[in-house]
Protein backbone atom coordinates (compact mmCIF):
# COMPACT_ATOMS: atom_id res chain seq x y z
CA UNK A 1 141.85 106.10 266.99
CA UNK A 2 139.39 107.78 264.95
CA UNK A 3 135.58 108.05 266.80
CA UNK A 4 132.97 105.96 266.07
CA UNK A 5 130.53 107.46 263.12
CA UNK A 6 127.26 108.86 264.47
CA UNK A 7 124.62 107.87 262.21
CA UNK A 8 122.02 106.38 264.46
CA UNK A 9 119.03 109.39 264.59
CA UNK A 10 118.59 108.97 268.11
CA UNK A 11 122.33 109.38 269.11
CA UNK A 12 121.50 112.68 266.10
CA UNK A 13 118.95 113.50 268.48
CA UNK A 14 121.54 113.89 271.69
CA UNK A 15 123.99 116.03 269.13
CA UNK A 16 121.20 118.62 268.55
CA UNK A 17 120.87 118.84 272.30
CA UNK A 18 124.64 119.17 272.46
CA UNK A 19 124.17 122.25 270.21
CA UNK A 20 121.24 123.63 272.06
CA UNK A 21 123.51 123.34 275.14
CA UNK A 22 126.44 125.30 273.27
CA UNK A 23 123.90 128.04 272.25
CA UNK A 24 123.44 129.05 275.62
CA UNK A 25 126.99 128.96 275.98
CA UNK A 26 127.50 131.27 273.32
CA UNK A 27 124.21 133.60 274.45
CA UNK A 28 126.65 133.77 278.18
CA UNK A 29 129.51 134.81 276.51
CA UNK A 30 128.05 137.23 273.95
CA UNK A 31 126.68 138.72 277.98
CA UNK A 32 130.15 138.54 279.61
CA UNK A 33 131.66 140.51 276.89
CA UNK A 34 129.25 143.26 277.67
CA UNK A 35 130.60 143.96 280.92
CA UNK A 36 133.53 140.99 281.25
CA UNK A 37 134.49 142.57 285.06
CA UNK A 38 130.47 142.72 286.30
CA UNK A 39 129.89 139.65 284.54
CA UNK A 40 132.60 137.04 285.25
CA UNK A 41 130.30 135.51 287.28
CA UNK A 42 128.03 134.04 284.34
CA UNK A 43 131.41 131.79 283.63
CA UNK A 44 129.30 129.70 286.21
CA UNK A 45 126.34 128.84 283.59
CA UNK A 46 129.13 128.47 280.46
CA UNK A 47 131.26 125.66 282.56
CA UNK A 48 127.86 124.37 283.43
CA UNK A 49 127.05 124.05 280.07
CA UNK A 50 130.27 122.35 279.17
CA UNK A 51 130.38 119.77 281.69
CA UNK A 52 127.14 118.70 280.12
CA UNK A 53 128.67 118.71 277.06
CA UNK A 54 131.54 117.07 278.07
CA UNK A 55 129.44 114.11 279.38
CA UNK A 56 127.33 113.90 276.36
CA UNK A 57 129.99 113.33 274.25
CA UNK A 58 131.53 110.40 276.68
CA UNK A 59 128.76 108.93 276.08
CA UNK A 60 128.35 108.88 272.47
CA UNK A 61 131.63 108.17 272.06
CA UNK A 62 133.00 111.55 270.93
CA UNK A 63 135.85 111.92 273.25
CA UNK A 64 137.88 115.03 270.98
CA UNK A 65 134.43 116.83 271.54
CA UNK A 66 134.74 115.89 275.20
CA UNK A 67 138.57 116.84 275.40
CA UNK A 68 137.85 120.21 274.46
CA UNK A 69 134.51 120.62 276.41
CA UNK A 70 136.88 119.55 279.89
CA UNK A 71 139.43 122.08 279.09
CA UNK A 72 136.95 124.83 278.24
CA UNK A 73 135.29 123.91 281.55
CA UNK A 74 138.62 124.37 283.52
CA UNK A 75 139.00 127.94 281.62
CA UNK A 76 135.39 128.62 282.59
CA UNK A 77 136.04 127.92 286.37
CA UNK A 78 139.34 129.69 286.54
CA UNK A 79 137.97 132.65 284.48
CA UNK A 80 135.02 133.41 287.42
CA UNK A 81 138.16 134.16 290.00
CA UNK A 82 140.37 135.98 286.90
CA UNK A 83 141.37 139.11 288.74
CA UNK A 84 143.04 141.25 285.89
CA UNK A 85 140.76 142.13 282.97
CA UNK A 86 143.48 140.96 280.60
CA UNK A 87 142.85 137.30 282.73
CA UNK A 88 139.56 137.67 281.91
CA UNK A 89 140.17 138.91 278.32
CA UNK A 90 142.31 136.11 277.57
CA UNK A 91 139.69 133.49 278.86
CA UNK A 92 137.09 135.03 276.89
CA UNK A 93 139.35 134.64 273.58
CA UNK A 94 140.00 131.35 274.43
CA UNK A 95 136.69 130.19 274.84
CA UNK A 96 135.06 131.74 272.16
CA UNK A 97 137.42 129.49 269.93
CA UNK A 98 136.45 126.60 271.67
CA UNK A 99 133.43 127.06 271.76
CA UNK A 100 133.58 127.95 268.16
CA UNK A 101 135.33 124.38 267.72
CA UNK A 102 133.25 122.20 269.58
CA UNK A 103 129.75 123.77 267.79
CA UNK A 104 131.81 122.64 264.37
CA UNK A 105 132.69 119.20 265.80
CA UNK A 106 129.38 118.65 266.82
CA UNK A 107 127.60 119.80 263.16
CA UNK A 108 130.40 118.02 261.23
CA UNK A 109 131.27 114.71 264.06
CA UNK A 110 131.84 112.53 260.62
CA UNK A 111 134.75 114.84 259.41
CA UNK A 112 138.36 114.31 260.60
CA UNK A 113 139.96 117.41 262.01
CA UNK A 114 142.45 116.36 264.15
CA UNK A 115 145.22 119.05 263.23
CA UNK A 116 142.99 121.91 263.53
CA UNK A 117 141.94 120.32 267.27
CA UNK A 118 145.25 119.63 268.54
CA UNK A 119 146.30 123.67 267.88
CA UNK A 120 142.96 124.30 269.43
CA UNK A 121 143.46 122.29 272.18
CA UNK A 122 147.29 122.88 273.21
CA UNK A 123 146.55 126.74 273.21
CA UNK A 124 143.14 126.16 275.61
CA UNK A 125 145.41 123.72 277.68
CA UNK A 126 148.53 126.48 277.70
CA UNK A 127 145.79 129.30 278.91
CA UNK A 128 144.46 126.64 281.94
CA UNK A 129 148.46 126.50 282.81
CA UNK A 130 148.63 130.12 282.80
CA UNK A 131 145.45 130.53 285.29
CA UNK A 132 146.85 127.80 287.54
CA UNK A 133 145.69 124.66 286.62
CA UNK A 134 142.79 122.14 286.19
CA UNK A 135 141.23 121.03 289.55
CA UNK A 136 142.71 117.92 290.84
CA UNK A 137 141.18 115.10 289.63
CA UNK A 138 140.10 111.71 291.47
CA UNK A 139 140.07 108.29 289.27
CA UNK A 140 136.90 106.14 289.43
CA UNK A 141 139.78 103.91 291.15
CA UNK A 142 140.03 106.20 293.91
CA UNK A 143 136.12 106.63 293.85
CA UNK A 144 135.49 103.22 294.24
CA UNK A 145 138.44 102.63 296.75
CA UNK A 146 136.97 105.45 299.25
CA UNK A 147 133.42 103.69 299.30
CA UNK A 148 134.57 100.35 300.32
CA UNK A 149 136.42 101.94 303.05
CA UNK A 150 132.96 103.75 303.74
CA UNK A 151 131.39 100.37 303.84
């Protein structure tokens, strides 16, 4: 299913912000690489940034944006904790092309570019294997399950 075309110049509006909020992702990594073993902690402010991401695009309906914001997230998180500078290397790579990918999706959202995404995104998800994992994850099932049992 292909995503809905964004043409409205409101929802335009939101996609700029998206890029302003991958600019400061970039600015964080362009700082990590300085000094990747000093710095790791800044992955902090680059997940941040993605998870905002990630929910933009939910919501305007851009869910391979979102895909590869979640996974870049995951990296982000792991990459704090890397404790090899090839770990940290390696997450750095890897988000640099996603990040690379997602500012793309986000200045061309009307152009298909599936093929180039999946290879994109079954390397990003192959590093998050590598680093342990994405966090466990709770369904909005579960959510909703846990506060009637609150009630």
């Amino acid at each position: 299913m292909s995503p809905t075309p964004v043409t409205d110049p409101k929802i335009i509006e939101f996609i700029d912000e998206m890029v302003g909020f991958a600019k400061t992702a970039e600015e964080t990594l362009s700082q990590i690489e300085k000094d990747p073993e000093t710095e790791k902690s800044r992955f902090s402010v680059f997940s941040d940034r993605m998870f905002t991401i990630r929910g933009t695009a939910l919501q305007l309906n851009l869910p391979h944006i979102a895909h590869i914001a979640g996974i870049s997230e995951e990296i982000a998180i792991k990459a704090k904790d890397a404790s090899t500078r090839a770990q940290i290397r390696k997450c750095l790579g890897s988000l640099w092309d996603a990040l690379s990918t997602i500012k793309y999706l986000l200045e061309n959202h009307l152009s298909e570019t599936s093929e180039e995404q999946q290879f994109l995104i079954t390397r990003l998800e192959d590093t998050l294997r590598r680093l342990g994992g994405a966090r466990p994850t709770i369904s909005e099932t579960d959510i909703e399950d846990l506060l009637k049992q609150r009630s």
